[in-house]
Protein backbone atom coordinates (compact mmCIF):
# COMPACT_ATOMS: atom_id res chain seq x y z
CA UNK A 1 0.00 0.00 0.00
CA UNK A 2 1.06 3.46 -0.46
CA UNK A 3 1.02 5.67 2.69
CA UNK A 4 2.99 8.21 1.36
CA UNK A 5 -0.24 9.45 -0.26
CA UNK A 6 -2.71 9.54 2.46
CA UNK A 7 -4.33 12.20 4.29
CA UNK A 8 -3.18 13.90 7.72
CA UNK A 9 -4.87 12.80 10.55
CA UNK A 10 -6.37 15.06 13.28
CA UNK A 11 -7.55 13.06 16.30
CA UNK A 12 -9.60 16.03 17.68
CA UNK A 13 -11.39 15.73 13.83
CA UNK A 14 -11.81 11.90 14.44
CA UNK A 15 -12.83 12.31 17.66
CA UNK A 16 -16.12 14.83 16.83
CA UNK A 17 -17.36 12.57 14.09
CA UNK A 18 -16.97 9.46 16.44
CA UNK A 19 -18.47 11.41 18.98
CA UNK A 20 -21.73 11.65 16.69
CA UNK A 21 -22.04 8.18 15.61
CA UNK A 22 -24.35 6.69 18.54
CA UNK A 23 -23.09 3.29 19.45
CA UNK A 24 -25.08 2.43 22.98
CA UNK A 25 -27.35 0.13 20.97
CA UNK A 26 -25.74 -0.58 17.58
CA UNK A 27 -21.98 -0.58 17.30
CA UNK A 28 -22.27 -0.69 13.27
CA UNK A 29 -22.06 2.54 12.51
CA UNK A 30 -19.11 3.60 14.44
CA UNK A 31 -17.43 0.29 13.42
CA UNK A 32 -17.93 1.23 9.34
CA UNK A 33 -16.52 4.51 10.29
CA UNK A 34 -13.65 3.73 12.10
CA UNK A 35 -13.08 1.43 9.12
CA UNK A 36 -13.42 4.17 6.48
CA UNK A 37 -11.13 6.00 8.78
CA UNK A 38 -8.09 3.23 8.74
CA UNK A 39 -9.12 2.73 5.04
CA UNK A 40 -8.12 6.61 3.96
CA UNK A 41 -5.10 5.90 5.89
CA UNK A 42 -3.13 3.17 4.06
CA UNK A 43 -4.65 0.21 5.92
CA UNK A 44 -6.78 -2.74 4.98
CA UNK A 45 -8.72 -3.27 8.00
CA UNK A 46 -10.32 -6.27 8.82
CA UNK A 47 -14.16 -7.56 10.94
CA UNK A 48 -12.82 -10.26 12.77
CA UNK A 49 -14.80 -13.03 14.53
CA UNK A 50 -16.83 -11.06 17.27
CA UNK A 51 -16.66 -7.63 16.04
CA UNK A 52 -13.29 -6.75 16.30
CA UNK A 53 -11.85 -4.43 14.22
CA UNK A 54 -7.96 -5.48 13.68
CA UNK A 55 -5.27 -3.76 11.83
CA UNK A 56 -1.77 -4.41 11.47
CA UNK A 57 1.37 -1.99 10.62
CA UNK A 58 4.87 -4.37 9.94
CA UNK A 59 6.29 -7.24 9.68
CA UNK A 60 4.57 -10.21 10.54
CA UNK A 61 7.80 -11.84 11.85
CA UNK A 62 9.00 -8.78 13.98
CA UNK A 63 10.49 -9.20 16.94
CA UNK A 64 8.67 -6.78 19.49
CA UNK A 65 4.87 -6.72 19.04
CA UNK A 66 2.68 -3.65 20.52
CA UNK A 67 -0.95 -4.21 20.94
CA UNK A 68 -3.22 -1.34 21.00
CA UNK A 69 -6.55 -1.58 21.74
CA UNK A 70 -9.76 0.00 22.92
CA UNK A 71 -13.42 -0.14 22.61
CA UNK A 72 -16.71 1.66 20.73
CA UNK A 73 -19.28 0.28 22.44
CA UNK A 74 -20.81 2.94 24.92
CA UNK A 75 -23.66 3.32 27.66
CA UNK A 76 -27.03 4.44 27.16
CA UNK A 77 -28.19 7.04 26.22
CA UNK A 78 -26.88 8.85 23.68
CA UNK A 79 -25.69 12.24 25.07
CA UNK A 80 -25.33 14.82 22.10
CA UNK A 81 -22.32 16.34 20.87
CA UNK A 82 -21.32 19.46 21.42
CA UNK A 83 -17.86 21.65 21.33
CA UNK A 84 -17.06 24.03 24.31
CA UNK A 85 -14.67 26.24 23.80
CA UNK A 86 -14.64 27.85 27.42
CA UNK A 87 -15.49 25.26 29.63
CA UNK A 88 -15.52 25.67 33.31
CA UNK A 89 -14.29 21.85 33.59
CA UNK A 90 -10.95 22.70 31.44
CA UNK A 91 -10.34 26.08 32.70
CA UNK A 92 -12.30 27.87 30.80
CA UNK A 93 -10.15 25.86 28.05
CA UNK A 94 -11.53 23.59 25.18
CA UNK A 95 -14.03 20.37 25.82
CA UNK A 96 -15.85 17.83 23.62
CA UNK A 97 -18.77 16.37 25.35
CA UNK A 98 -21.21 13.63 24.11
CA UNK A 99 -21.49 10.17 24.79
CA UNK A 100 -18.25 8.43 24.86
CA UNK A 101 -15.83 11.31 24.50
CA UNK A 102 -13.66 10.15 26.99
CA UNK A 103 -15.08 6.92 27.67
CA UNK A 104 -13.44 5.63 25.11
CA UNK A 105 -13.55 7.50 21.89
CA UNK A 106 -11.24 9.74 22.58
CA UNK A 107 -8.26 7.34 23.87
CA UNK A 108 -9.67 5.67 20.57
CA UNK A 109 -8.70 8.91 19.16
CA UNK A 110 -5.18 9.20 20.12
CA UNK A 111 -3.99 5.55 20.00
CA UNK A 112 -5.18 6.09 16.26
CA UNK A 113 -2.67 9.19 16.21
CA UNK A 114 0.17 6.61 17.31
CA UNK A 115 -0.74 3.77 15.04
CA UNK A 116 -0.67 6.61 11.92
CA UNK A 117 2.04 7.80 12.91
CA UNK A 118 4.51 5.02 12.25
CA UNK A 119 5.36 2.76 9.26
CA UNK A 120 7.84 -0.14 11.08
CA UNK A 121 10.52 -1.78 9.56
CA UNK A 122 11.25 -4.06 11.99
CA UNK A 123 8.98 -4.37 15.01
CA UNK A 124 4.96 -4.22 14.32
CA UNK A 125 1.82 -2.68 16.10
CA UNK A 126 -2.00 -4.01 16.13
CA UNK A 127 -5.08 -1.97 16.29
CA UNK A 128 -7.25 -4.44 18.00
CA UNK A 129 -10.65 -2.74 18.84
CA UNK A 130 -13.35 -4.64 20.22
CA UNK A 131 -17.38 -3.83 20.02
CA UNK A 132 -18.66 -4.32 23.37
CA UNK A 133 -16.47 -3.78 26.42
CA UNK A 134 -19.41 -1.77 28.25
CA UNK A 135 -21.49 -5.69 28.80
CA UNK A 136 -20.07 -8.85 27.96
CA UNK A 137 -16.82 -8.48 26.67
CA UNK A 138 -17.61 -10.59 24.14
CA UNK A 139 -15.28 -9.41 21.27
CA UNK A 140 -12.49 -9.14 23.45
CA UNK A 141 -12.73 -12.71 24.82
CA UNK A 142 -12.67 -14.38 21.27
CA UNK A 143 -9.95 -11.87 20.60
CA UNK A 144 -7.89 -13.66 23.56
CA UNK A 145 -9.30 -16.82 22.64
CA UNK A 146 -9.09 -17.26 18.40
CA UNK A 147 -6.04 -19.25 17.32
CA UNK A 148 -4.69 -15.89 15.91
CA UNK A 149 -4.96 -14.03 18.85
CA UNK A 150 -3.18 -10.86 18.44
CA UNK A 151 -2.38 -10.46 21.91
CA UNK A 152 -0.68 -14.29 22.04
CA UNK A 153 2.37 -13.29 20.89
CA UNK A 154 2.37 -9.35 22.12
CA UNK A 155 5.55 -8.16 24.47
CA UNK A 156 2.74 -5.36 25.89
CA UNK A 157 -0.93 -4.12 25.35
CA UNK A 158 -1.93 -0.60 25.63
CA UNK A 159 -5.27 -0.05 26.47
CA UNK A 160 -7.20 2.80 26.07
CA UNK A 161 -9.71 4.28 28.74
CA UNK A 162 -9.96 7.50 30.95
CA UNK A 163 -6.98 7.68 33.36
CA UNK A 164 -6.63 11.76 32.91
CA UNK A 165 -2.95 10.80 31.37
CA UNK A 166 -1.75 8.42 34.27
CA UNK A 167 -0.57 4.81 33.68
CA UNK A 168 -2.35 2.33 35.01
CA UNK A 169 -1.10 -0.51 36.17
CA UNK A 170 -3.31 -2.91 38.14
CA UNK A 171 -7.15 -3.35 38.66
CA UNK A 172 -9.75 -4.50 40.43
CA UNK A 173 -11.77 -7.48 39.08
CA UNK A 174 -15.51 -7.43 39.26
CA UNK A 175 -17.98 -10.73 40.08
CA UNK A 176 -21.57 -10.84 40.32
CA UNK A 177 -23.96 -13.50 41.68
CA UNK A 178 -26.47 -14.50 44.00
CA UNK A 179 -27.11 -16.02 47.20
CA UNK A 180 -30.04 -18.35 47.99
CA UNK A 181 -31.57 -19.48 50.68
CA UNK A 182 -34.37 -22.53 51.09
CA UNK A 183 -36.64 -22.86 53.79
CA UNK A 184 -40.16 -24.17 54.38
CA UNK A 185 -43.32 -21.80 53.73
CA UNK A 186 -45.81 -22.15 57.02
CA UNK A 187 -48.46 -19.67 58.09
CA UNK A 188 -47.06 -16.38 59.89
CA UNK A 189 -49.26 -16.85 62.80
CA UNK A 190 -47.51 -20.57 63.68
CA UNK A 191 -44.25 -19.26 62.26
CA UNK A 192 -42.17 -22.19 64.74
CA UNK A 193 -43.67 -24.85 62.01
CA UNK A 194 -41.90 -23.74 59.06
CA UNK A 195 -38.29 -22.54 58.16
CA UNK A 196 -38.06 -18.39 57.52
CA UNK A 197 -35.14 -17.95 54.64
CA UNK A 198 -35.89 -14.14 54.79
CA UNK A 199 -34.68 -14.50 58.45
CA UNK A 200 -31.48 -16.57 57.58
CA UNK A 201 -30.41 -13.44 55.86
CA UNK A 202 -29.24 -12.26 59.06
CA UNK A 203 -26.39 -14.61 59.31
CA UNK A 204 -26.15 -14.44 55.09
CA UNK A 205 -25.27 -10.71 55.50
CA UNK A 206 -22.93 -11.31 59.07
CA UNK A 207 -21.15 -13.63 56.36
CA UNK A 208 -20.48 -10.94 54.43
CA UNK A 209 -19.33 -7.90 56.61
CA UNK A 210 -16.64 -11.07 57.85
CA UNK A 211 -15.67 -12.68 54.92
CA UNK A 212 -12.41 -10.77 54.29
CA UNK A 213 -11.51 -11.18 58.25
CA UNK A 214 -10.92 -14.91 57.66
CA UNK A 215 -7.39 -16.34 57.94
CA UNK A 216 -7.13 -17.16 54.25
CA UNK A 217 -8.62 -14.27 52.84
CA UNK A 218 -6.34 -12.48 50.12
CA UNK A 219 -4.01 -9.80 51.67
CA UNK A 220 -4.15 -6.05 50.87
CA UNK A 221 -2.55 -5.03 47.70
CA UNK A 222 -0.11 -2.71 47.73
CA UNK A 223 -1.60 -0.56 44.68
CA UNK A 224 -5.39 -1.57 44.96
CA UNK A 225 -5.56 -2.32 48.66
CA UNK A 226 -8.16 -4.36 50.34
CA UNK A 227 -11.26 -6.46 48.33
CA UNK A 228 -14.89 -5.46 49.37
CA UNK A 229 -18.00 -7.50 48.95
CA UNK A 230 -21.36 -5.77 48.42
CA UNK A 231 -24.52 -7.26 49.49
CA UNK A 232 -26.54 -5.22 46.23
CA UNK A 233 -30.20 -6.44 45.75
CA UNK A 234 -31.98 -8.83 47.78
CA UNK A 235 -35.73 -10.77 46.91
CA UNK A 236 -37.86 -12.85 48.94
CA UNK A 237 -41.64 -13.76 50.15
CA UNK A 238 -44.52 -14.13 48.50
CA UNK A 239 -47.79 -13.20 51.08
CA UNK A 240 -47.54 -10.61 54.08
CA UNK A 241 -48.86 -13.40 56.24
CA UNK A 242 -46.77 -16.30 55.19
CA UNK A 243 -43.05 -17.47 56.12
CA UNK A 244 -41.16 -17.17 53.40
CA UNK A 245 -39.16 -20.75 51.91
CA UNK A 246 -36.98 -18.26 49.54
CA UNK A 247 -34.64 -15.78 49.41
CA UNK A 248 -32.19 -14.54 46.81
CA UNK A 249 -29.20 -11.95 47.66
CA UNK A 250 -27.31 -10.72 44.99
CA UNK A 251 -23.46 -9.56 45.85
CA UNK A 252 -20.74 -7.53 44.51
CA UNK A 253 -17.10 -8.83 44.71
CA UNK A 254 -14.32 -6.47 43.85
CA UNK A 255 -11.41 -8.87 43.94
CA UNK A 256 -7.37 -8.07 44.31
CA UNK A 257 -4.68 -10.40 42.96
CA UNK A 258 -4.19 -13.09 42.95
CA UNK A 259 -7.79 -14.10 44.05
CA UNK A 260 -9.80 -15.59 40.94
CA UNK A 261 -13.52 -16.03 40.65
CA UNK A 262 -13.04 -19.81 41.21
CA UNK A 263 -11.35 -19.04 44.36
CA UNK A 264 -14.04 -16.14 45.85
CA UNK A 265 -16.78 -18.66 44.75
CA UNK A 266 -15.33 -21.71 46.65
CA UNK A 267 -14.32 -19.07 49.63
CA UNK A 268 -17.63 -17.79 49.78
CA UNK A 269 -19.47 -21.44 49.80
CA UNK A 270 -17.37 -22.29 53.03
CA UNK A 271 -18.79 -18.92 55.00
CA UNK A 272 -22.13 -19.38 54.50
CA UNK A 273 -22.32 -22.89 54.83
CA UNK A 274 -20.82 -21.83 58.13
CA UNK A 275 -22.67 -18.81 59.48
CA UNK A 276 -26.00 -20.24 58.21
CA UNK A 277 -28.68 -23.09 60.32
CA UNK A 278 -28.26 -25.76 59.35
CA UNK A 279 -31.82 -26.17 58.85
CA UNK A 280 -31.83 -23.96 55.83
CA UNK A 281 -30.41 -24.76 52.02
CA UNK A 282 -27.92 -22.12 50.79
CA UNK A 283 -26.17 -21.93 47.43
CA UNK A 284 -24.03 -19.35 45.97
CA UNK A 285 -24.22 -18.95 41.56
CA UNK A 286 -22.27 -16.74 39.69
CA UNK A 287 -24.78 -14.69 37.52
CA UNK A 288 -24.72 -16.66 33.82
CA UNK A 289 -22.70 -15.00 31.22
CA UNK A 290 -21.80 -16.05 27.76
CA UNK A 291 -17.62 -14.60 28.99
CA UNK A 292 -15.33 -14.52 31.89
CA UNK A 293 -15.96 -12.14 34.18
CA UNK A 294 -12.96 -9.20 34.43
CA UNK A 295 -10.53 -10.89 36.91
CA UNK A 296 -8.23 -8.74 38.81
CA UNK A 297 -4.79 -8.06 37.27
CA UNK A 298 -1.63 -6.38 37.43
CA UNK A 299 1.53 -5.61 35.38
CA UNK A 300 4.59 -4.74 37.16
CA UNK A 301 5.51 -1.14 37.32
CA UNK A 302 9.22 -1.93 36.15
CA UNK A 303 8.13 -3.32 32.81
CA UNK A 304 9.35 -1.10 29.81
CA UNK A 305 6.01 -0.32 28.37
CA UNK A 306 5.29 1.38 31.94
CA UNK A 307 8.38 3.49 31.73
CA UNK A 308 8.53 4.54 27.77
CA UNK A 309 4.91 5.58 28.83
CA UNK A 310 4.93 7.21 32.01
CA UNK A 311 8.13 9.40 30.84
CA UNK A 312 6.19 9.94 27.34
CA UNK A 313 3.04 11.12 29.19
CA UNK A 314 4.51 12.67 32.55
CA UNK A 315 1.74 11.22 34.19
CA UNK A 316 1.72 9.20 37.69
CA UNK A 317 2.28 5.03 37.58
CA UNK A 318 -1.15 4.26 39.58
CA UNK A 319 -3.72 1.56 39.27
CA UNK A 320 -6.97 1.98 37.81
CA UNK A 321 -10.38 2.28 39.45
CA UNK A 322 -12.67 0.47 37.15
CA UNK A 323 -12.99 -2.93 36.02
CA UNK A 324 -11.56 -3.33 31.95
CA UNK A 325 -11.01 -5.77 29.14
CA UNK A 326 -7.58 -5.05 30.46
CA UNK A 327 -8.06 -8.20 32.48
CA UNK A 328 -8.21 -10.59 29.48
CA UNK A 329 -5.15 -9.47 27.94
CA UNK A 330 -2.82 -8.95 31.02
CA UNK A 331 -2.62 -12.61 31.22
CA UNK A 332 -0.90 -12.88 27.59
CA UNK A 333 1.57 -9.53 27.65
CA UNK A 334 2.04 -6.76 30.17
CA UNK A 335 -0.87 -4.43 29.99
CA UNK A 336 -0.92 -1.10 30.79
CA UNK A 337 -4.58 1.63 30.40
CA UNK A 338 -3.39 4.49 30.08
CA UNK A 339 -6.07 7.60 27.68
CA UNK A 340 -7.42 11.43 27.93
CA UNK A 341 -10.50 11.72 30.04
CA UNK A 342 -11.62 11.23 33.80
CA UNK A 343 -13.56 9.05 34.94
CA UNK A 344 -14.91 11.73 37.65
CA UNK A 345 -14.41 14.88 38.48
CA UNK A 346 -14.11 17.76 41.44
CA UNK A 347 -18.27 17.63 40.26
CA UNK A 348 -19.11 14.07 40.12
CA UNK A 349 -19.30 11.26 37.83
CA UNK A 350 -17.86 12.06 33.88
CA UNK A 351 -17.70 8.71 32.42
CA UNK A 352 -21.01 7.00 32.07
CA UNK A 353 -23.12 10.44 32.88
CA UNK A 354 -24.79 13.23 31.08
CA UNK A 355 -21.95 15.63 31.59
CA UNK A 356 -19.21 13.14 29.87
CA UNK A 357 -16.66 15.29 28.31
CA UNK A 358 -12.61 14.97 27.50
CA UNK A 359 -10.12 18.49 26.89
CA UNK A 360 -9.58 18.97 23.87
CA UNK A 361 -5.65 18.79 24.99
CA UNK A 362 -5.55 16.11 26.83
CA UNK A 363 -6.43 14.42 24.01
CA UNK A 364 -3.62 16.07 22.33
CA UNK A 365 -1.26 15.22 24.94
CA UNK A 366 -2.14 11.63 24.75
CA UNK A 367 -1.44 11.37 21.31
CA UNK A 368 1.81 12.88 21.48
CA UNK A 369 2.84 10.49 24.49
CA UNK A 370 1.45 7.43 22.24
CA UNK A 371 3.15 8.05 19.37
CA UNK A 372 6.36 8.80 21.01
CA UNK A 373 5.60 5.54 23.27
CA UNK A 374 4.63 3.50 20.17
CA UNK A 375 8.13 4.65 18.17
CA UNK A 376 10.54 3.82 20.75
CA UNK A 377 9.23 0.59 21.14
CA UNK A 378 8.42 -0.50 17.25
CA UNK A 379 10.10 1.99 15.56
């Protein structure tokens, strides 16, 4: 192909198309245009299984392999765009809000910078964007898993998301299921002759406030610190006048290396079965999903990725605070998120909220680190 030829690229132009292209229900849009986009640019992009949208600059047989990646997929609803050129939020500086400015077109928007801006001879960089990180993961999972994984043979991942310029180096991992209980329905005014689940919730929820004081719990981490567990919806009874046999709690679990959802669910199991009467059936069930569920990870803050990027970027070496796709590929290269954007502000939430915006240069700012980041390591 001839890239001598093709057009400049301005991520801040990228980004307030992208910005326009509503992708909380349909992804299709913003996938053809992100396609269009690597198209004008020299590159013969490709719809792999699952959605992802993969792209590849040098040798095949290069010996250091960069994987960049982020998603298109955002939450509902669609926020409109909109450019601010005196925004209270930036200093009275420049802001693009809308629906997935920061969260995560616009670290789409500068890892595109980088990837444009080099043409390796020797070393080679993948554009490996998946379609819905905001749900079920499902694009990044058969990215991990397809026998061409593009992450199998990566030295390190960049992955794009909010982290106002920092690198991030570790997460928390995120499980979700449900607690039930069994007992024996009787009538409320002879309640002795049957067995009250709602009741048994009291020792169900003493389980919980506990269950990271036990001897073999999983120590504090020294980036992330301690894991919580969240008791989050509960459900139970039928009648007013009627003990209840049923009850269903569903919990949180923000886990820390090296715990992995096997382990929380068998650790778990052993609490209740303790705390709770025998008299009454308990099970614990991980709530069904088609994909793993985003496992805790972490990438040590002496790899090379973490340094080329932290002095490209100036930013802090820090973990992050919300679960990402992050966790699939940290097992197969050293991961780092690192993008423009907050997650939250002095004001409240960003990400995820009606207010979502990015500055216009810290979007700059990440594509300059990028680039520089994705040079020095590929050439």
């Amino acid at each position: 192909m001839n890239r001598g030829r093709e057009a400049a690229f301005d991520p801040l132009d990228f980004l307030e198309t992208a910005v326009q292209h509503p992708s909380h229900e349909d992804v299709e849009p913003m996938r053809a245009f992100l396609c269009e986009t690597l198209e004008d640019h020299g590159d013969d992009p490709r719809v792999a299984d699952g959605g992802n949208v993969l792209a590849t600059r040098g040798p095949s047989d290069a010996e250091t392999h960069l994987v960049l990646n982020t998603h298109i997929d955002t939450v509902s609803p669609h926020v409109p765009f909109e450019r601010d050129e005196t925004a209270p939020e930036a200093g009275e500086g420049a802001v693009i809000r809308g629906r997935g400015s920061c969260d995560a077109k616009g670290p789409l928007a500068a890892l595109l910078a980088a990837f444009f801006a080099v043409d390796p001879a020797e070393g080679r960089v993948t554009l490996a964007i998946t379609p819905d990180e905001e749900v079920l993961s499902t694009g990044a999972y058969e990215l991990v898993s397809s026998e061409e994984s593009p992450t199998r043979d990566a030295d390190a991942v960049i992955v794009g998301e909010p982290t106002n310029l920092d690198v991030c180096t570790a997460a928390k991992g995120r499980f979700q299921g449900t607690v039930h209980l069994t007992g024996a329905n009787a009538h409320a005014a002879e309640p002795q002759t049957g067995i009250n689940a709602v009741a048994a919730l009291e020792s169900v929820l003493e389980a919980i406030r506990t269950f990271d004081e036990r001897a073999d719990a999983p120590p504090t981490h020294p980036q992330l610190g301690g894991a919580t567990l969240t008791p989050t919806v509960v459900e139970g009874g039928d009648a007013t006048n009627q003990v209840p046999a049923d009850c269903a709690l569903t919990v949180d679990r923000r886990s820390v290396p090296p715990e992995t959802a096997e382990e929380f669910h068998d650790a778990l199991i052993d609490q209740l079965r303790t705390g709770v009467p025998d008299d009454v059936g308990v099970e614990f069930r991980f709530t069904d999903r088609p994909t793993p569920f985003l496992e805790a990870w972490e990438t040590d803050p002496d790899e090379r990725i973490v340094e080329v990027l932290a002095n490209a970027s100036g930013g802090d070496v820090r973990p992050f605070t919300a679960a990402t796709e992050a966790s699939y590929f940290a097992a197969e290269a050293p991961t780092v998120v690192f993008g423009p954007g907050v997650l939250a502000d002095d004001e409240g939430a960003v990400a995820h909220a009606p207010r979502e915006y990015v500055r216009v240069d810290a979007v700059r700012a990440a594509a300059r680190a990028l680039e520089e980041t994705v040079r020095t390591l590929v050439g």
